[in-house]
C-alpha atoms as a PDB file:
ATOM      1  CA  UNK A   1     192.633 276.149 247.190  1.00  0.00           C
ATOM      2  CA  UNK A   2     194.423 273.499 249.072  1.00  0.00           C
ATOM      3  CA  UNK A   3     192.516 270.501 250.773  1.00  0.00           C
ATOM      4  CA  UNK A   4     194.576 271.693 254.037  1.00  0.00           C
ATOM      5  CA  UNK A   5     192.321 275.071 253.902  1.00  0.00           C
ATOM      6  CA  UNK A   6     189.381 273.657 252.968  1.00  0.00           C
ATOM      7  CA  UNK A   7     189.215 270.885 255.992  1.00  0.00           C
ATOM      8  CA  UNK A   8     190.249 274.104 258.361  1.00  0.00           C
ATOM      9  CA  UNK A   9     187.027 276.079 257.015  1.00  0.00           C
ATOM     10  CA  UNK A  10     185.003 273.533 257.557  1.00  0.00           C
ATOM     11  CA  UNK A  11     186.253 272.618 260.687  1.00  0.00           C
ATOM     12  CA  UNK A  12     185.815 276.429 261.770  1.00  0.00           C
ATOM     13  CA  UNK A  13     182.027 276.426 260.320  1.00  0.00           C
ATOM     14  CA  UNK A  14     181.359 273.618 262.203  1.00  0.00           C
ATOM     15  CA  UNK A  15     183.064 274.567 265.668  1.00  0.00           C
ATOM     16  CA  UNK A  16     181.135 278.053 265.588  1.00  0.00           C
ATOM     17  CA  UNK A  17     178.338 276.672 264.847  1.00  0.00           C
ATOM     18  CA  UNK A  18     178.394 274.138 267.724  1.00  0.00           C
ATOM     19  CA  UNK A  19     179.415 276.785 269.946  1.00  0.00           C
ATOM     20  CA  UNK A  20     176.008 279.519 268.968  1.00  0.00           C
ATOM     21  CA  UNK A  21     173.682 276.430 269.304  1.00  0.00           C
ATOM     22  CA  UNK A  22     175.173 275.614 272.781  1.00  0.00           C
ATOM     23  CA  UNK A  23     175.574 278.798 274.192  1.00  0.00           C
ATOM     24  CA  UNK A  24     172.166 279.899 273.519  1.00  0.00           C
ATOM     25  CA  UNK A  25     170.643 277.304 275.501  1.00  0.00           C
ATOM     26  CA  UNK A  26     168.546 276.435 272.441  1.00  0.00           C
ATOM     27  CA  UNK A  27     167.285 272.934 272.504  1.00  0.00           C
ATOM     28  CA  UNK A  28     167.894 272.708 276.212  1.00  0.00           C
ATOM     29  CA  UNK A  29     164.760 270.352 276.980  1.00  0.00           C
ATOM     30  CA  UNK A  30     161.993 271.513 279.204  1.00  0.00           C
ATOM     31  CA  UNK A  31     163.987 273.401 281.935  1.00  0.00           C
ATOM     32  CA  UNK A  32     165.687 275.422 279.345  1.00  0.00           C
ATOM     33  CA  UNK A  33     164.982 278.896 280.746  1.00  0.00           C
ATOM     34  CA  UNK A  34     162.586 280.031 277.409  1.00  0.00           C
ATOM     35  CA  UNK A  35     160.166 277.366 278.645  1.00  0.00           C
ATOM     36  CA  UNK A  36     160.178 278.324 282.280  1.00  0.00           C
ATOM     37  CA  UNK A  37     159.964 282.144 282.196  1.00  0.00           C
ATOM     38  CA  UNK A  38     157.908 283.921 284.295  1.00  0.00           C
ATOM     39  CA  UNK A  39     155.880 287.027 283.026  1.00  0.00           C
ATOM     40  CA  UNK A  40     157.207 290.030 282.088  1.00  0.00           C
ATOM     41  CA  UNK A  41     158.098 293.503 283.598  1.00  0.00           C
ATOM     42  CA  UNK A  42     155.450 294.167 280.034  1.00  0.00           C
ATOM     43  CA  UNK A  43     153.248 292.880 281.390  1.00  0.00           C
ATOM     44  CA  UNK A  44     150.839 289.331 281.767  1.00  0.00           C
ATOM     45  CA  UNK A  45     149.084 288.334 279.059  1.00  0.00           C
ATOM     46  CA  UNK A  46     146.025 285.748 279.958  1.00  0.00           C
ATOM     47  CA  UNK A  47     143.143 284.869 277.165  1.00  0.00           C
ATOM     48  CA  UNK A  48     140.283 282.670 278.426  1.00  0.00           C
ATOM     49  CA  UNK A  49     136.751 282.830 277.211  1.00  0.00           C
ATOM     50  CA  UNK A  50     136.727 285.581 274.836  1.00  0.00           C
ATOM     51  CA  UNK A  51     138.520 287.831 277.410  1.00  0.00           C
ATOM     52  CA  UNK A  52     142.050 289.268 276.705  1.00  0.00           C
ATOM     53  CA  UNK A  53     143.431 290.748 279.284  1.00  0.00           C
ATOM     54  CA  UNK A  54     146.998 292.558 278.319  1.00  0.00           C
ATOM     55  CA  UNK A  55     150.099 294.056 279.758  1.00  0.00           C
ATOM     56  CA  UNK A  56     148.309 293.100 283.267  1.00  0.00           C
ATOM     57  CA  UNK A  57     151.097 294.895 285.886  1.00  0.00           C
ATOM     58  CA  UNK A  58     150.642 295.918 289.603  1.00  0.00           C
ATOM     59  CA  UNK A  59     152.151 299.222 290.230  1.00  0.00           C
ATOM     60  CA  UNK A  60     153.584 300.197 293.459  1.00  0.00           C
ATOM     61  CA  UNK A  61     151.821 303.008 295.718  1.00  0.00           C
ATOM     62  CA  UNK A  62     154.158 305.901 296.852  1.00  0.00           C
ATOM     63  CA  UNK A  63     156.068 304.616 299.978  1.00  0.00           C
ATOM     64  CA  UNK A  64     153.974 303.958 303.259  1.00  0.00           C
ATOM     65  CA  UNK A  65     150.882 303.997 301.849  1.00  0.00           C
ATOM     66  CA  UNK A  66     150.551 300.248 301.009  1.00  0.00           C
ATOM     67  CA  UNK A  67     148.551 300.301 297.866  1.00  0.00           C
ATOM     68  CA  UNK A  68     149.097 299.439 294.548  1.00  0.00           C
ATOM     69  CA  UNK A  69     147.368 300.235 290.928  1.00  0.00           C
ATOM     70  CA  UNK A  70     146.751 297.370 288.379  1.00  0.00           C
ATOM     71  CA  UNK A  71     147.443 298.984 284.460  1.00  0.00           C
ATOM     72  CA  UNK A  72     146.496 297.243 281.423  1.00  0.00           C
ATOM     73  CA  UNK A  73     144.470 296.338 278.474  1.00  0.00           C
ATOM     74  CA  UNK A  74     141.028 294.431 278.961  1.00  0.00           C
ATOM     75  CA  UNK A  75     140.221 292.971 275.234  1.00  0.00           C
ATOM     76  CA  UNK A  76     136.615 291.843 274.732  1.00  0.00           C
ATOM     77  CA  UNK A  77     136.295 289.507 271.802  1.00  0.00           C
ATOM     78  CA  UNK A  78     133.092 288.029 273.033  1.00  0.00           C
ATOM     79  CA  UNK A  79     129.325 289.087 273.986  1.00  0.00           C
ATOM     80  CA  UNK A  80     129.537 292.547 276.161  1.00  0.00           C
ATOM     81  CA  UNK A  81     130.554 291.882 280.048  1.00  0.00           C
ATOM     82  CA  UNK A  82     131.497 292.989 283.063  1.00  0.00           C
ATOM     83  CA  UNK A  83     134.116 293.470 285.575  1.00  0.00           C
ATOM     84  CA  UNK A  84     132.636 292.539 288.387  1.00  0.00           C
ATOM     85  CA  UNK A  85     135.807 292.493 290.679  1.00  0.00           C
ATOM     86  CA  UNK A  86     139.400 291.668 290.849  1.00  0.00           C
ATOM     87  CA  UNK A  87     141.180 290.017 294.105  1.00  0.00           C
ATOM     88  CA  UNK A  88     144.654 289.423 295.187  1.00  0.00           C
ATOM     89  CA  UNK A  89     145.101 286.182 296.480  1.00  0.00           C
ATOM     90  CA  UNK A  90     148.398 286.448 298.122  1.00  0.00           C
ATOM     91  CA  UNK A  91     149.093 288.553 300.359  1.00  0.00           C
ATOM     92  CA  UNK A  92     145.741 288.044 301.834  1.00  0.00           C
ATOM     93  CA  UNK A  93     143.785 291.053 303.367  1.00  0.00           C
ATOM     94  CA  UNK A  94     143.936 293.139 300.911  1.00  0.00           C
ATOM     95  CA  UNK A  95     140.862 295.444 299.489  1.00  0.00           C
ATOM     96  CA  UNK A  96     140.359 296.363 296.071  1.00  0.00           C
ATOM     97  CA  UNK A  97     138.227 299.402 294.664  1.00  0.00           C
ATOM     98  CA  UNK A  98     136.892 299.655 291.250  1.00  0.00           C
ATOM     99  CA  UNK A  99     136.241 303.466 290.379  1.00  0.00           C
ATOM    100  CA  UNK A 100     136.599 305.898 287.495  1.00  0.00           C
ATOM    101  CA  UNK A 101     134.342 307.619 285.115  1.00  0.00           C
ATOM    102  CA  UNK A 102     133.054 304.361 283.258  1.00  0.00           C
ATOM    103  CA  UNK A 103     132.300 302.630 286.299  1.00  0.00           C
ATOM    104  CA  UNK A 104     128.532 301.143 287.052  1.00  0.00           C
ATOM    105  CA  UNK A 105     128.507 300.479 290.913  1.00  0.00           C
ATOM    106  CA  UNK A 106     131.647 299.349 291.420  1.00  0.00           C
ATOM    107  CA  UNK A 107     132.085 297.425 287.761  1.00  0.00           C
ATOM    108  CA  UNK A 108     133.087 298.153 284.719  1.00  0.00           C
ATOM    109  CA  UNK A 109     131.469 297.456 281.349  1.00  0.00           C
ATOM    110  CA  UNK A 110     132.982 295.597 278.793  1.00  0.00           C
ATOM    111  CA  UNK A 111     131.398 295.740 275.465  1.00  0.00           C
ATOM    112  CA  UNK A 112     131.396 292.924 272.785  1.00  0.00           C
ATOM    113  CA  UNK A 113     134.834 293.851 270.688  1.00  0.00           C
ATOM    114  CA  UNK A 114     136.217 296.409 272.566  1.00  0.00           C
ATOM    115  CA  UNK A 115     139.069 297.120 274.560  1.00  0.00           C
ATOM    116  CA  UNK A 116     139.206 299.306 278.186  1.00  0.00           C
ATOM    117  CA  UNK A 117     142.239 300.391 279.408  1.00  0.00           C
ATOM    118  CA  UNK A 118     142.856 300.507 283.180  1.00  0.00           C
ATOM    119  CA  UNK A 119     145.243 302.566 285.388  1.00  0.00           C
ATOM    120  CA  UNK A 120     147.064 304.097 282.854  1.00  0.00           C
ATOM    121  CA  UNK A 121     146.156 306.818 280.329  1.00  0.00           C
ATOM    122  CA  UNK A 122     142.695 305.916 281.337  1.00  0.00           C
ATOM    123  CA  UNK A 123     139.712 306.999 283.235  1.00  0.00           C
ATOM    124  CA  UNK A 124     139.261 303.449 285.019  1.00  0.00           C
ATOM    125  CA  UNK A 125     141.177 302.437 288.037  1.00  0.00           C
ATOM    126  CA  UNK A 126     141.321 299.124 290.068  1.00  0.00           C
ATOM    127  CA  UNK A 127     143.328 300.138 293.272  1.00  0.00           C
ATOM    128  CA  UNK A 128     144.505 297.709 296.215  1.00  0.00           C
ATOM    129  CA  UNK A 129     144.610 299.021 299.989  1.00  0.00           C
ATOM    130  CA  UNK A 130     146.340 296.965 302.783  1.00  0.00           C
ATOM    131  CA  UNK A 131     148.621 295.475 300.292  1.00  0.00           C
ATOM    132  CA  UNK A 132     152.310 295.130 301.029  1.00  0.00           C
ATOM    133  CA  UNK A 133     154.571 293.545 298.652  1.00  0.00           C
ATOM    134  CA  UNK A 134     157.968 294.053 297.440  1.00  0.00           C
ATOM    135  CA  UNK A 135     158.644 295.507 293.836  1.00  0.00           C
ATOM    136  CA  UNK A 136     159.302 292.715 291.434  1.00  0.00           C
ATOM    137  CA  UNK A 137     157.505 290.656 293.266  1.00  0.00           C
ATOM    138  CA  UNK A 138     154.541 288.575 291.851  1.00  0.00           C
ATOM    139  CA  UNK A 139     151.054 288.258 292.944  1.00  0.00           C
ATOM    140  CA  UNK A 140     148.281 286.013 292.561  1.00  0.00           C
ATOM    141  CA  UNK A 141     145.188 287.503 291.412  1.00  0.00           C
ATOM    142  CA  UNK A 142     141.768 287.269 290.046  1.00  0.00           C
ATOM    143  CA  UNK A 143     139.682 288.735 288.126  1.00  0.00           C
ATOM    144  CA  UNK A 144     136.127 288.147 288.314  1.00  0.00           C
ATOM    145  CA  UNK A 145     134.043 288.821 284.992  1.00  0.00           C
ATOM    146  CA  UNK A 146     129.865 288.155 284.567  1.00  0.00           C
ATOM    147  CA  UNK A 147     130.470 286.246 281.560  1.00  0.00           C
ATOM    148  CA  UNK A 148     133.608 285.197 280.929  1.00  0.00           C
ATOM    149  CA  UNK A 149     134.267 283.793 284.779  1.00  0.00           C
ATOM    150  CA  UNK A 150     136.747 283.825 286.961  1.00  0.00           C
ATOM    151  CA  UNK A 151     140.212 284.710 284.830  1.00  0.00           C
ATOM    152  CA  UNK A 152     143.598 283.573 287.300  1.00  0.00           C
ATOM    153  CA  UNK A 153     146.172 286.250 286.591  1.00  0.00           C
ATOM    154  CA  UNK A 154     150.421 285.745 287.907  1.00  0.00           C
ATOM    155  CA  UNK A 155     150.780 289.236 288.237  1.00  0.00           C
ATOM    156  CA  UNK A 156     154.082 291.433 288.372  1.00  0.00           C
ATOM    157  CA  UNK A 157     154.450 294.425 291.288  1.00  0.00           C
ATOM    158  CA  UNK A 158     156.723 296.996 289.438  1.00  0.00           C
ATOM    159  CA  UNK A 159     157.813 300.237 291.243  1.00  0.00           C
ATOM    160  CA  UNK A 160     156.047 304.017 290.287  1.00  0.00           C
ATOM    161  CA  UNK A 161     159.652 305.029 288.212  1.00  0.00           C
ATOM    162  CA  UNK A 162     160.364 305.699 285.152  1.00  0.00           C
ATOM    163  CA  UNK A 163     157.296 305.767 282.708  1.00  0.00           C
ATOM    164  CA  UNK A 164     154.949 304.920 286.022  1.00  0.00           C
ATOM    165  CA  UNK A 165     155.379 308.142 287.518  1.00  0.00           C
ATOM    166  CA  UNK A 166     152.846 309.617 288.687  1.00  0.00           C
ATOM    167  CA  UNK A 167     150.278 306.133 288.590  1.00  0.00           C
ATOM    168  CA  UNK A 168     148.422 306.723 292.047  1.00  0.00           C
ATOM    169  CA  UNK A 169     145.546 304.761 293.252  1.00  0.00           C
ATOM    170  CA  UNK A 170     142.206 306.806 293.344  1.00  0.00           C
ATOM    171  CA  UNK A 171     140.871 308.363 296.547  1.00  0.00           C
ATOM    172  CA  UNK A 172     139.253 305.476 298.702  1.00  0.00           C
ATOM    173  CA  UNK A 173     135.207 306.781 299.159  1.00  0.00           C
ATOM    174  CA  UNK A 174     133.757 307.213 302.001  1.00  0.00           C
END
């Protein structure tokens, strides 16, 4: 092999790999974009004192009824609890409802190292009323437990398609 080749090789391997590492963004200091995302159309993920909560999304009423159904995953890795209620902060006025078949008055139990799903495949609901808010959008929420406190969630509004069809808030009581 001639030293001609050789130097071109190397110069190749080197000018590709320049090019991945810059055109990636890696190593782009704290604005790169992987340090300032927002969460996901998944979902929010928050832990704070032994509560989980996973895959936290808002989901869209149908059109004109200005509700909206919070799905996800509430993972208890502490003593049992309770969820005692969850607000939107933003935009204010909005009324929440806690119902379902494992509801207590309005709560709902969480026991020491389990996990209740909400909204989705599940027998628990937390619906919004009086909500308006454009699909994804983001919210400001929180969730109130006995135990584990007051849990601040960023929350995504997604629309009812695709594998949401169907997610309706319950009936309001009366």
């Amino acid at each position: 092999m001639s030293r001609n080749s050789t130097l071109r090789r190397v110069a190749a391997v080197s000018l590709a790999t320049a090019l991945v590492a810059g055109l990636t963004g890696c190593g782009s200091g704290r604005d790169a974009g992987t340090s300032t995302q927002q969460a996901s159309g998944s979902g929010t993920n928050v832990s704070y004192n032994g509560i989980d909560l996973r895959q936290i999304l808002l989901i869209a009423g149908p059109d004109g009824t200005s509700s909206a159904v919070l799905i996800g995953t509430i993972v208890n890795t502490g003593p049992d609890d309770v969820l005692q209620s969850a607000t939107v902060l933003n935009p204010p006025g909005t009324t929440s409802y806690i119902g379902g078949t494992n509801t207590v008055n309005g709560t709902i139990p969480v026991g020491s190292e389990t996990s209740t799903r909400v909204g989705f495949n599940a027998e628990d609901h937390i619906d919004f009323h009086n909500i308006s808010v454009p699909a994804t959008s983001y919210v400001d929420m929180e969730m109130r437990f006995a135990n584990a406190g007051v849990i601040p969630v960023h929350v995504m509004v997604v629309p009812a398609v695709g594998s949401f069809i169907g997610i309706v808030p319950l009936p309001m009581p009366r």
